[in-house]
N, C-alpha and C. Protein backbone atom coordinates (compact mmCIF):
# COMPACT_ATOMS: atom_id res chain seq x y z
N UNK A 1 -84.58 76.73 -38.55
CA UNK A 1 -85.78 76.03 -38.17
C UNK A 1 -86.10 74.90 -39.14
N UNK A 2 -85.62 75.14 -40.81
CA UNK A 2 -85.90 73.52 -41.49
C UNK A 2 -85.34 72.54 -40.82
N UNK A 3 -84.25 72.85 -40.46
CA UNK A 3 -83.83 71.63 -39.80
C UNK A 3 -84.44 70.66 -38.71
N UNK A 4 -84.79 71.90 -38.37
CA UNK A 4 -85.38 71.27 -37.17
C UNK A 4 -87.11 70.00 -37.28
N UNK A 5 -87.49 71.17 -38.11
CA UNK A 5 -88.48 70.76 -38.84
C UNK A 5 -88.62 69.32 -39.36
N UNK A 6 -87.76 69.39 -40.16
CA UNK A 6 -87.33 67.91 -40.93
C UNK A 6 -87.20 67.06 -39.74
N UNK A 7 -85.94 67.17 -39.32
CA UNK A 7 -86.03 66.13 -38.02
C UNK A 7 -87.21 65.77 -36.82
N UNK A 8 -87.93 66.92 -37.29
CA UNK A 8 -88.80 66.63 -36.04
C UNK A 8 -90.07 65.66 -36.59
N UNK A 9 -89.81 66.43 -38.42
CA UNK A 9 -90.84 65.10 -39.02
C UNK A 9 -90.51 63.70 -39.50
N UNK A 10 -89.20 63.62 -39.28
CA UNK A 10 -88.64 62.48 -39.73
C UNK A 10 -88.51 61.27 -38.59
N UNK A 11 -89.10 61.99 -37.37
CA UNK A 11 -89.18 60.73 -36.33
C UNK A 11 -89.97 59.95 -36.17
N UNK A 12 -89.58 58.68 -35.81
CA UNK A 12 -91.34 57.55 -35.42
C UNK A 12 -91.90 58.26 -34.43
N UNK A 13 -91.33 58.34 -33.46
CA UNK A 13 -92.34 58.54 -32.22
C UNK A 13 -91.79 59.59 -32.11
N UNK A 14 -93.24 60.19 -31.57
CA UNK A 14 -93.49 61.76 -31.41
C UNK A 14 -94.41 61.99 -29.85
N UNK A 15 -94.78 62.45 -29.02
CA UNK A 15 -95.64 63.04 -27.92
C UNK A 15 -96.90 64.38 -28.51
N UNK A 16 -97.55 64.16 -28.16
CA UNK A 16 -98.49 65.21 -28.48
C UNK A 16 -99.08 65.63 -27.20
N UNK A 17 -98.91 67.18 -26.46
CA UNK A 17 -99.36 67.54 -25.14
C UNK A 17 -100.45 68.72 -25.57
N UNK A 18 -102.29 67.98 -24.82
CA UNK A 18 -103.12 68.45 -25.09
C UNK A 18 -104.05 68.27 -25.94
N UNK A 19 -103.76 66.99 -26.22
CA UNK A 19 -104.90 65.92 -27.19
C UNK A 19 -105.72 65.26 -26.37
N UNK A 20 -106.71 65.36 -26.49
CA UNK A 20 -108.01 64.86 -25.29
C UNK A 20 -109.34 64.56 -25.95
N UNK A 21 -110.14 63.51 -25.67
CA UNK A 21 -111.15 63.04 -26.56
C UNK A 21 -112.47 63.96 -26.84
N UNK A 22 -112.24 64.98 -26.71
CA UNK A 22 -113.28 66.00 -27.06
C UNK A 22 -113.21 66.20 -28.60
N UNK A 23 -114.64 65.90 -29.04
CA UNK A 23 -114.72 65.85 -30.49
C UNK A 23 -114.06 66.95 -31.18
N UNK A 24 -113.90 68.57 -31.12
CA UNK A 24 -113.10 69.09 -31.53
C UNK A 24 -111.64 69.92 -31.27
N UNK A 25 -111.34 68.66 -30.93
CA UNK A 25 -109.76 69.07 -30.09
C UNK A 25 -108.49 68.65 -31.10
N UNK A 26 -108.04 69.60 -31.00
CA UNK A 26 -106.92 69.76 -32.20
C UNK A 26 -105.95 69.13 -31.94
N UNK A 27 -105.32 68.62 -31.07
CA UNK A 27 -104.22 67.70 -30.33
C UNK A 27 -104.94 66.41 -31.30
N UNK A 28 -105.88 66.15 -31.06
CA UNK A 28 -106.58 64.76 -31.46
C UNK A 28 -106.63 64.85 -32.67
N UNK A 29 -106.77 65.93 -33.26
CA UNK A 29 -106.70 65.91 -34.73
C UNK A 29 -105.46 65.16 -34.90
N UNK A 30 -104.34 65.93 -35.04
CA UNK A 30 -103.38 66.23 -35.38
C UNK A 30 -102.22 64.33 -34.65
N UNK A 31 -103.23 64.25 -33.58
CA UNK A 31 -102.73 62.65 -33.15
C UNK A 31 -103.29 61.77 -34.36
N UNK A 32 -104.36 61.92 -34.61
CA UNK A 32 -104.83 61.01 -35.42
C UNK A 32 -104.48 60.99 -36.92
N UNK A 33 -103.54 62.46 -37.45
CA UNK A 33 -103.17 62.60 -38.97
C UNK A 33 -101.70 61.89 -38.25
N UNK A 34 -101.16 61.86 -37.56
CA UNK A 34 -99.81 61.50 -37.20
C UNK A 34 -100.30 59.85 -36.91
N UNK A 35 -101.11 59.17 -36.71
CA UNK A 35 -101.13 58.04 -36.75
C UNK A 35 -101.71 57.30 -37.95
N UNK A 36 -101.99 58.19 -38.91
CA UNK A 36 -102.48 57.80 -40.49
C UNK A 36 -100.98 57.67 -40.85
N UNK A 37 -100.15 58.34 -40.50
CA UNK A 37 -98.67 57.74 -41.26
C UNK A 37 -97.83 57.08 -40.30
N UNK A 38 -98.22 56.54 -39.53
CA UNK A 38 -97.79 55.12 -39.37
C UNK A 38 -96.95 55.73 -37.96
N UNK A 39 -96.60 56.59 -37.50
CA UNK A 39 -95.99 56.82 -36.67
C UNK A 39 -96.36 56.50 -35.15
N UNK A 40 -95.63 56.33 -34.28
CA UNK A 40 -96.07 56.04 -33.20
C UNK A 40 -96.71 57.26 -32.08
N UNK A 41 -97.27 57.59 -31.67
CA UNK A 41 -97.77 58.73 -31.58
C UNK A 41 -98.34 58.18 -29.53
N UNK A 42 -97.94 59.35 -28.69
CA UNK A 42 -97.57 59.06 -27.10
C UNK A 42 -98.56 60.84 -26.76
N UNK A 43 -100.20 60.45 -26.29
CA UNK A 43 -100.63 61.61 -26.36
C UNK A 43 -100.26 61.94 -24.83
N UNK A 44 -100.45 63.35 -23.88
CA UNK A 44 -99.70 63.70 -23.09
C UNK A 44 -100.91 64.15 -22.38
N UNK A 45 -101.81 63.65 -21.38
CA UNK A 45 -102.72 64.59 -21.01
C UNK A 45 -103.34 63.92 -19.75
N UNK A 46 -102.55 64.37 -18.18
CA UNK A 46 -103.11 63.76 -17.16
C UNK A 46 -104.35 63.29 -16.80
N UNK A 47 -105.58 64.19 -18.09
CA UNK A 47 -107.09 63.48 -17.12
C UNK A 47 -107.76 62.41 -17.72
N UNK A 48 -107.10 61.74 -18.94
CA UNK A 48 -107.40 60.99 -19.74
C UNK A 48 -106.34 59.70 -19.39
N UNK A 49 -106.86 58.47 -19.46
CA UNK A 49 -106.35 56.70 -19.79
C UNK A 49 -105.88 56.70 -21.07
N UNK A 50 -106.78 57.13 -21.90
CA UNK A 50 -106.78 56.99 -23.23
C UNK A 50 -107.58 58.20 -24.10
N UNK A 51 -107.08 57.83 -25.55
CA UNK A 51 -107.93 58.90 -26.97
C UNK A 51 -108.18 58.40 -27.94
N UNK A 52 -109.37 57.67 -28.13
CA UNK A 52 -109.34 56.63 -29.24
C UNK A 52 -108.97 55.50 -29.41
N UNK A 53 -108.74 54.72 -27.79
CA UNK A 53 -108.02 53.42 -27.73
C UNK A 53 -106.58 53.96 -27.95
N UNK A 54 -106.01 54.84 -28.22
CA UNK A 54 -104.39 55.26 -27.72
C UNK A 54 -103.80 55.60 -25.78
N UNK A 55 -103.18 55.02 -25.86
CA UNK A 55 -103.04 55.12 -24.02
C UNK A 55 -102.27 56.54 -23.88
N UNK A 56 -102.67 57.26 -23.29
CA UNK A 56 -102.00 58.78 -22.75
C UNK A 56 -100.92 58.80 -21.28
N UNK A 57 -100.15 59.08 -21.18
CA UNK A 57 -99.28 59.43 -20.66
C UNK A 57 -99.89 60.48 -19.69
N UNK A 58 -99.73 60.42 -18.13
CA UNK A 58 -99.93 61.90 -17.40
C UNK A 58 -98.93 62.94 -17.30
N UNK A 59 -97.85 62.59 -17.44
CA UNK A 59 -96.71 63.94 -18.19
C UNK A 59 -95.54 63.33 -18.47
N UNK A 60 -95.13 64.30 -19.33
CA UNK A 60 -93.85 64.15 -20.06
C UNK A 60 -92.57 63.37 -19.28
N UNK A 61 -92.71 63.86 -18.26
CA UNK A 61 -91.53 62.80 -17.44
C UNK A 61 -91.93 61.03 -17.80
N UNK A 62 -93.39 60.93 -18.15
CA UNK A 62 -93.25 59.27 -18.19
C UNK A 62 -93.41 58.78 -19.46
N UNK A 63 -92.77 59.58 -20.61
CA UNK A 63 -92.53 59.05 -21.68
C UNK A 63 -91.83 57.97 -21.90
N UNK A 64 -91.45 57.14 -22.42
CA UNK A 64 -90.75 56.24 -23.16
C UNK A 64 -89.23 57.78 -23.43
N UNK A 65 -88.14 57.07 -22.91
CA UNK A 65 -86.31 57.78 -23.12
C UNK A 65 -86.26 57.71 -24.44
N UNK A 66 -86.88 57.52 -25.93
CA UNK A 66 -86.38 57.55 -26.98
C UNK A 66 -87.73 58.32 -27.16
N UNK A 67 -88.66 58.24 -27.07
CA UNK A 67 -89.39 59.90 -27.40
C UNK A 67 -89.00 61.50 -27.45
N UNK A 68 -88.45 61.48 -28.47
CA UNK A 68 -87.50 63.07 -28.48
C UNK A 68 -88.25 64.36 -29.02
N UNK A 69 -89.42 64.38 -29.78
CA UNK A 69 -90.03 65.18 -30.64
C UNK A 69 -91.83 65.48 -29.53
N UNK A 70 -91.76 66.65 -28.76
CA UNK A 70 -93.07 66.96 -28.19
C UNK A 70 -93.95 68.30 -29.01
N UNK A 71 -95.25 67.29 -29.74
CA UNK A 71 -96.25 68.42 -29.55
C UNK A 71 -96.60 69.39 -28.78
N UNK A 72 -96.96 70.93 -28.91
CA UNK A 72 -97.75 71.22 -28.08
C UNK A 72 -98.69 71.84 -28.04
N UNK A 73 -100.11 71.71 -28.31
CA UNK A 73 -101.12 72.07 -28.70
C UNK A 73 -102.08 72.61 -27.27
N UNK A 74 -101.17 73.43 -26.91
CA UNK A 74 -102.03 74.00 -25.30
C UNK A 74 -102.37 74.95 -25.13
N UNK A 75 -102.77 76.14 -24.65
CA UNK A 75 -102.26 77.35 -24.30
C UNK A 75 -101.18 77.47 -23.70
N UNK A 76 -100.93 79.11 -23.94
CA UNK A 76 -99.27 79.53 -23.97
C UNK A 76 -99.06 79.12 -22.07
N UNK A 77 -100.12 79.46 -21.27
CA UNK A 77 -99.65 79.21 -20.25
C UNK A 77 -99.19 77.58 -19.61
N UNK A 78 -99.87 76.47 -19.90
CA UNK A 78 -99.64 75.50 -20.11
C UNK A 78 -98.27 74.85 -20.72
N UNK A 79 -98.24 75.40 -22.11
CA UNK A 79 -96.83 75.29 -22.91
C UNK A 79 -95.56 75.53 -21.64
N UNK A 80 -95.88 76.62 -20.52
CA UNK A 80 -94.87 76.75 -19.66
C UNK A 80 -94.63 75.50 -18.69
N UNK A 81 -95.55 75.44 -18.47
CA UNK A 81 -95.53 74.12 -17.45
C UNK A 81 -94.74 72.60 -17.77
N UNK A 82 -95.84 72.79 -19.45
CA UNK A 82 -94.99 71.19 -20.14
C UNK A 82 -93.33 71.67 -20.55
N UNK A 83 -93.29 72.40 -20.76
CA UNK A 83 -91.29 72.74 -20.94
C UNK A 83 -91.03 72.70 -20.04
N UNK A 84 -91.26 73.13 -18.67
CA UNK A 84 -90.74 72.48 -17.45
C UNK A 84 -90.40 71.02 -16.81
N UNK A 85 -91.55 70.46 -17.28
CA UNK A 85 -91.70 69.03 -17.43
C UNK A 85 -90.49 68.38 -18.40
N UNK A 86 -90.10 68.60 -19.90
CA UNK A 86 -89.23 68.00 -20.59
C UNK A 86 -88.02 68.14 -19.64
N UNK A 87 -87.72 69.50 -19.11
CA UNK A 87 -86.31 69.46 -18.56
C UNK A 87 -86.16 68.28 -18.43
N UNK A 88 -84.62 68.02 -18.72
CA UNK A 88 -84.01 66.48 -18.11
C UNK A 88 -84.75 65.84 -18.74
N UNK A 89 -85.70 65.22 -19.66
CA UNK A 89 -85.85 64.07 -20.46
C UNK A 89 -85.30 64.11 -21.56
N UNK A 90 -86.20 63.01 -22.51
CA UNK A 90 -85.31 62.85 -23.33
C UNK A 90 -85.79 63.44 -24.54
N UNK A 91 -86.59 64.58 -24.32
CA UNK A 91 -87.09 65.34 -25.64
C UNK A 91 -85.85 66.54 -26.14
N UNK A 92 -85.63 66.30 -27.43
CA UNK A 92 -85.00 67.43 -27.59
C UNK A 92 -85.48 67.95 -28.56
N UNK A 93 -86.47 68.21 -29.21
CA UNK A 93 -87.51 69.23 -30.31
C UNK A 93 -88.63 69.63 -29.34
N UNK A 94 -89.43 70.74 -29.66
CA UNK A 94 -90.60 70.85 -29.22
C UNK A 94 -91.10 71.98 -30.33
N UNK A 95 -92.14 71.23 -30.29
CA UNK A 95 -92.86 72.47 -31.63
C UNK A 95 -94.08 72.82 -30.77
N UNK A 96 -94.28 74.29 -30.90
CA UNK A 96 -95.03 74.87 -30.16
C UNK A 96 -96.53 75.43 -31.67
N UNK A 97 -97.49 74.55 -31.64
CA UNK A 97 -98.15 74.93 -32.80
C UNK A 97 -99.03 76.42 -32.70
N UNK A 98 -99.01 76.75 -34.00
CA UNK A 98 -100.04 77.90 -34.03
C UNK A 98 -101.26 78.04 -34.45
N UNK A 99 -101.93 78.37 -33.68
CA UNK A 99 -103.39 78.17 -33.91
C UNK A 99 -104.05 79.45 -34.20
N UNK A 100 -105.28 79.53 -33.47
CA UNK A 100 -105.79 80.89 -33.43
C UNK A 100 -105.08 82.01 -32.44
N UNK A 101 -104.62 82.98 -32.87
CA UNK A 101 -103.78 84.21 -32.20
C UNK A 101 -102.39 83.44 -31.77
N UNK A 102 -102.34 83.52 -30.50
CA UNK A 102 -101.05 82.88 -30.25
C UNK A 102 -100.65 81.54 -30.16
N UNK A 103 -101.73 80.33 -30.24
CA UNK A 103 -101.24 79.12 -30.34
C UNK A 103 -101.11 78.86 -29.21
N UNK A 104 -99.56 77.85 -29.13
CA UNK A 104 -99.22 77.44 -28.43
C UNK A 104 -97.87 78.49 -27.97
N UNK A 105 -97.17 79.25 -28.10
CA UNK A 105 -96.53 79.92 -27.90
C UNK A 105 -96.41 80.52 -26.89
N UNK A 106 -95.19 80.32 -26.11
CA UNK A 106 -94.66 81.33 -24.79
C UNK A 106 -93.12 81.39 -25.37
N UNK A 107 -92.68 82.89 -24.71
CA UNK A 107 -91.63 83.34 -25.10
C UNK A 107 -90.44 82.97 -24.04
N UNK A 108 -91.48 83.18 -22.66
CA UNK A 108 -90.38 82.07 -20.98
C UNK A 108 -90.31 80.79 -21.88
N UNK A 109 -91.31 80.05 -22.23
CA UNK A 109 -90.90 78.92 -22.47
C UNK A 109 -89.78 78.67 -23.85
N UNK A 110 -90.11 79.77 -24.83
CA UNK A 110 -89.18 79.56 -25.70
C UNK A 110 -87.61 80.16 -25.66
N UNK A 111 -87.32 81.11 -23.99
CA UNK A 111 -86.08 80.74 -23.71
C UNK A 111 -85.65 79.36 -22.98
N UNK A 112 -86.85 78.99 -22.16
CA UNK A 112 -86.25 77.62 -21.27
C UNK A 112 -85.31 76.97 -22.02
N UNK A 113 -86.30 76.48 -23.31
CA UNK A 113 -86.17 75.92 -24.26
C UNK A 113 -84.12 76.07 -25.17
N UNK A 114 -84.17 77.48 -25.07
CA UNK A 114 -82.55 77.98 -25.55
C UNK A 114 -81.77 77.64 -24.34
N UNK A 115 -81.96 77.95 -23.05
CA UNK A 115 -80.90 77.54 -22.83
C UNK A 115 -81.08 75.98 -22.49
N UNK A 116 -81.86 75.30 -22.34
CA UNK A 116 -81.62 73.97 -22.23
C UNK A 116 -81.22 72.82 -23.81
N UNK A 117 -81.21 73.63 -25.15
CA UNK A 117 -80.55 73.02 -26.24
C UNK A 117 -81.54 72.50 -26.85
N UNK A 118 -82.90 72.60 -26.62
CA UNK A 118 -84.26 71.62 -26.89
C UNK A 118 -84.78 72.98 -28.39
N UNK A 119 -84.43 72.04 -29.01
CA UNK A 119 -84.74 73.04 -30.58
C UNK A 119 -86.40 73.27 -30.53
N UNK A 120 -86.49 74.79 -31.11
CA UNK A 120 -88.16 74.73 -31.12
C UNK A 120 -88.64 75.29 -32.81
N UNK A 121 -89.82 74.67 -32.58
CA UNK A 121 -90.70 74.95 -34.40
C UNK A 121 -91.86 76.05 -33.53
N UNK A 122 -92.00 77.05 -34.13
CA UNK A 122 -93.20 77.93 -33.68
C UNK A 122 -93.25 78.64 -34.95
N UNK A 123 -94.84 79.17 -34.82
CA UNK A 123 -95.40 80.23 -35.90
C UNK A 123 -96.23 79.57 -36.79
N UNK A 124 -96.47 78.36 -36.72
CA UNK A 124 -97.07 76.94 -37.50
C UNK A 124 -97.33 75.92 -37.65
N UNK A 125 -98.46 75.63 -38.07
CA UNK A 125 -99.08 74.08 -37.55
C UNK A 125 -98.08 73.20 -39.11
N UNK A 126 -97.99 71.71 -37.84
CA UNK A 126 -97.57 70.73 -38.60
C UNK A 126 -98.38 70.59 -39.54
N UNK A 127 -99.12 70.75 -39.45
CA UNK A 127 -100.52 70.03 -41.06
C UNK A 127 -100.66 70.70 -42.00
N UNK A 128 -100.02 72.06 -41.84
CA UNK A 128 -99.22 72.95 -43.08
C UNK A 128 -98.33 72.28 -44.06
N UNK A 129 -97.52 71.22 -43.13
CA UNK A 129 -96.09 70.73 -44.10
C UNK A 129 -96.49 69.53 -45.01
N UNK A 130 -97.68 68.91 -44.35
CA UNK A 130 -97.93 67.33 -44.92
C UNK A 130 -98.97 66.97 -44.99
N UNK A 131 -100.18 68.28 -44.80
CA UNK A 131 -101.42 67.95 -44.49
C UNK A 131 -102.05 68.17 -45.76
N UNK A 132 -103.10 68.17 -46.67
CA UNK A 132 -103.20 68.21 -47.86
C UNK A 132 -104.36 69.74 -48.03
N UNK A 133 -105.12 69.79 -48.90
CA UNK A 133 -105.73 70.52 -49.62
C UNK A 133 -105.88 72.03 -48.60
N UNK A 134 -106.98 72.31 -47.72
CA UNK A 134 -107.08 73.71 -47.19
C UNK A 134 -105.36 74.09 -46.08
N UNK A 135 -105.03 72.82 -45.78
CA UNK A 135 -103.61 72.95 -45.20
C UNK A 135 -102.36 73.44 -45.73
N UNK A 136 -102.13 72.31 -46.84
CA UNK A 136 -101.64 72.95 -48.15
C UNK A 136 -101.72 74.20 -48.57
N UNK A 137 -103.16 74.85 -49.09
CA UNK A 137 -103.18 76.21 -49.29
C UNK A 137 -102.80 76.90 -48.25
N UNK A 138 -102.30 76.56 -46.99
CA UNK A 138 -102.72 77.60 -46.23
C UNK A 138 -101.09 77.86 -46.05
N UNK A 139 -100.54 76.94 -46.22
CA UNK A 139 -99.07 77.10 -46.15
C UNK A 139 -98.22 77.75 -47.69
N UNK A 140 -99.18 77.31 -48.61
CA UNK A 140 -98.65 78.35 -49.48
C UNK A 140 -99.19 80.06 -49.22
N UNK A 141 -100.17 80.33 -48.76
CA UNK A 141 -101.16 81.30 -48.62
C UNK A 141 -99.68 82.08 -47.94
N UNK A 142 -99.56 81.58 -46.75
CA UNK A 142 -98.03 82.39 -45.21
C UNK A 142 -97.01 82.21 -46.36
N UNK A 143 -96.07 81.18 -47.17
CA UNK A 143 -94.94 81.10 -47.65
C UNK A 143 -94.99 82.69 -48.84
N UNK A 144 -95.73 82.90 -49.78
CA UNK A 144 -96.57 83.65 -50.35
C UNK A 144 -96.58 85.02 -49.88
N UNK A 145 -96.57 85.09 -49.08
CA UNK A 145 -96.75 86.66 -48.20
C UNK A 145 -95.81 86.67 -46.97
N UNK A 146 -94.89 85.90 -46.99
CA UNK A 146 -93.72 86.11 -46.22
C UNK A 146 -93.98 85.98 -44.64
N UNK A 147 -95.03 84.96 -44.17
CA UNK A 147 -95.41 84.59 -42.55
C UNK A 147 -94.38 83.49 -42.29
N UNK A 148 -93.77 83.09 -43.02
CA UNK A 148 -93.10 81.43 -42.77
C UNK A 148 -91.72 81.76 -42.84
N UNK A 149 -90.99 81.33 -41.90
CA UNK A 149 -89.49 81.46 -41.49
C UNK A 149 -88.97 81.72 -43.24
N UNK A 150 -87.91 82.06 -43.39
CA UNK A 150 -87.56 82.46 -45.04
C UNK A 150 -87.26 81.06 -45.74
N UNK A 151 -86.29 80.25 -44.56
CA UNK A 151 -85.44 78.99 -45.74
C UNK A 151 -86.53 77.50 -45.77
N UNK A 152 -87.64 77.49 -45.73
CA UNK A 152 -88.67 76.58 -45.74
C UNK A 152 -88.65 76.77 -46.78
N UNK A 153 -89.10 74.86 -47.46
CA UNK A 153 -89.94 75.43 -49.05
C UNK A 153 -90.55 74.07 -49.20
N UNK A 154 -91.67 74.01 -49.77
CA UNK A 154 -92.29 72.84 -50.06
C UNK A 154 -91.70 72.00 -50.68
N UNK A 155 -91.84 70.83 -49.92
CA UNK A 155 -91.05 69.36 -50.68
C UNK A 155 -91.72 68.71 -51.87
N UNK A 156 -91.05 68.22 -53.15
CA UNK A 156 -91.61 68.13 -54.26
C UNK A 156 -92.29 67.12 -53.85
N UNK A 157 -93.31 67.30 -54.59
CA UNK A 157 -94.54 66.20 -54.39
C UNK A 157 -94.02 65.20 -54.91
C-alpha cells in the first residue's frame, strides 16, 4: 500500500468523489488542502456546477483521460456505485478514506477494484500523511498502536 500511497500522492491531478459546498463537508476539506499544494484537483459530484469557483464533474466517466488518482469521501454504499463508474477509465488508484466508523469503505467495491488492477489506499485519511498538527498526531497516534498498514513511515520532515 506505500506504494501506492506515494504514487497516489505524487500526482498533479487527482478527482475527489463527494465534495459538495456544504460548509462541513469533508470532500471540500480535503479539495481545498489538495489545492493549497498546487495540485489540480477535479471534484466529482452530479448536483453541483461548482465548489468554491472549482467546476465539478457529474461522474467519473467525464474526467479528463490523464486523471488517474480518485478520492472517495462517500458512504460505503456510494463508494459502490463510483467504482463502477471508474471501470474502463482512466483511473487507476482509488483511495477509499476513513472517516468516522467505516468511511468510505466497501469490500464489493474493494474486490471490483482487484480484479480490475485499480490499486486501493483504505483504513486512512490522506491528511494523516501531509496534513499537519491534530492530523499529524493522529497518524502517529494509529502508526504507534499498530492501526496503519506495517511498511508506512513518516517522511522526514
Amino acid at each position: 500500500m506505500k506504494q501506492t500511497i506515494n504514487d497516489f500522492l505524487g500526482q498533479q491531478k487527482l478527482a475527489i468523489a463527494g465534495a459538495s459546498p456544504k460548509k462541513d463537508n469533508f470532500g471540500k476539506y480535503l479539495m481545498q488542502e489538495f489545492l493549497k499544494m498546487g495540485k489540480d484537483v477535479y471534484p466529482v459530484n452530479p448536483r453541483y456546477q461548482e465548489i468554491e469557483g472549482t467546476p465539478c464533474v457529474g461522474s467519473v466517466k467525464d474526467l479528463p483521460g490523464d486523471v488517474e488518482s480518485l478520492i472517495l469521501a462517500v458512504p460505503p454504499a456510494l463508494t459502490e456505485e463510483i467504482v463502477g463508474q471508474a471501470l474502463g477509465s482512466g483511473i487507476k488508484r482509488i483511495w477509499m478514506i476513513q472517516g468516522v466508523g467505516r468511511g468510505a469503505y466497501s469490500e464489493s467495491a474493494h474486490q471490483k477494484c482487484r480484479e480490475n488492477n485499480i490499486a486501493v489506499v483504505y483504513g486512512f485519511c490522506p491528511m494523516m500523511l501531509f496534513g499537519k498538527g491534530m492530523h499529524r498526531f493522529h497518524f502517529w497516534f494509529r502508526k504507534t498502536f499498530g492501526k496503519l498498514p506495517g511498511e508506512y513511515q513518516l517522511s522526514p520532515e
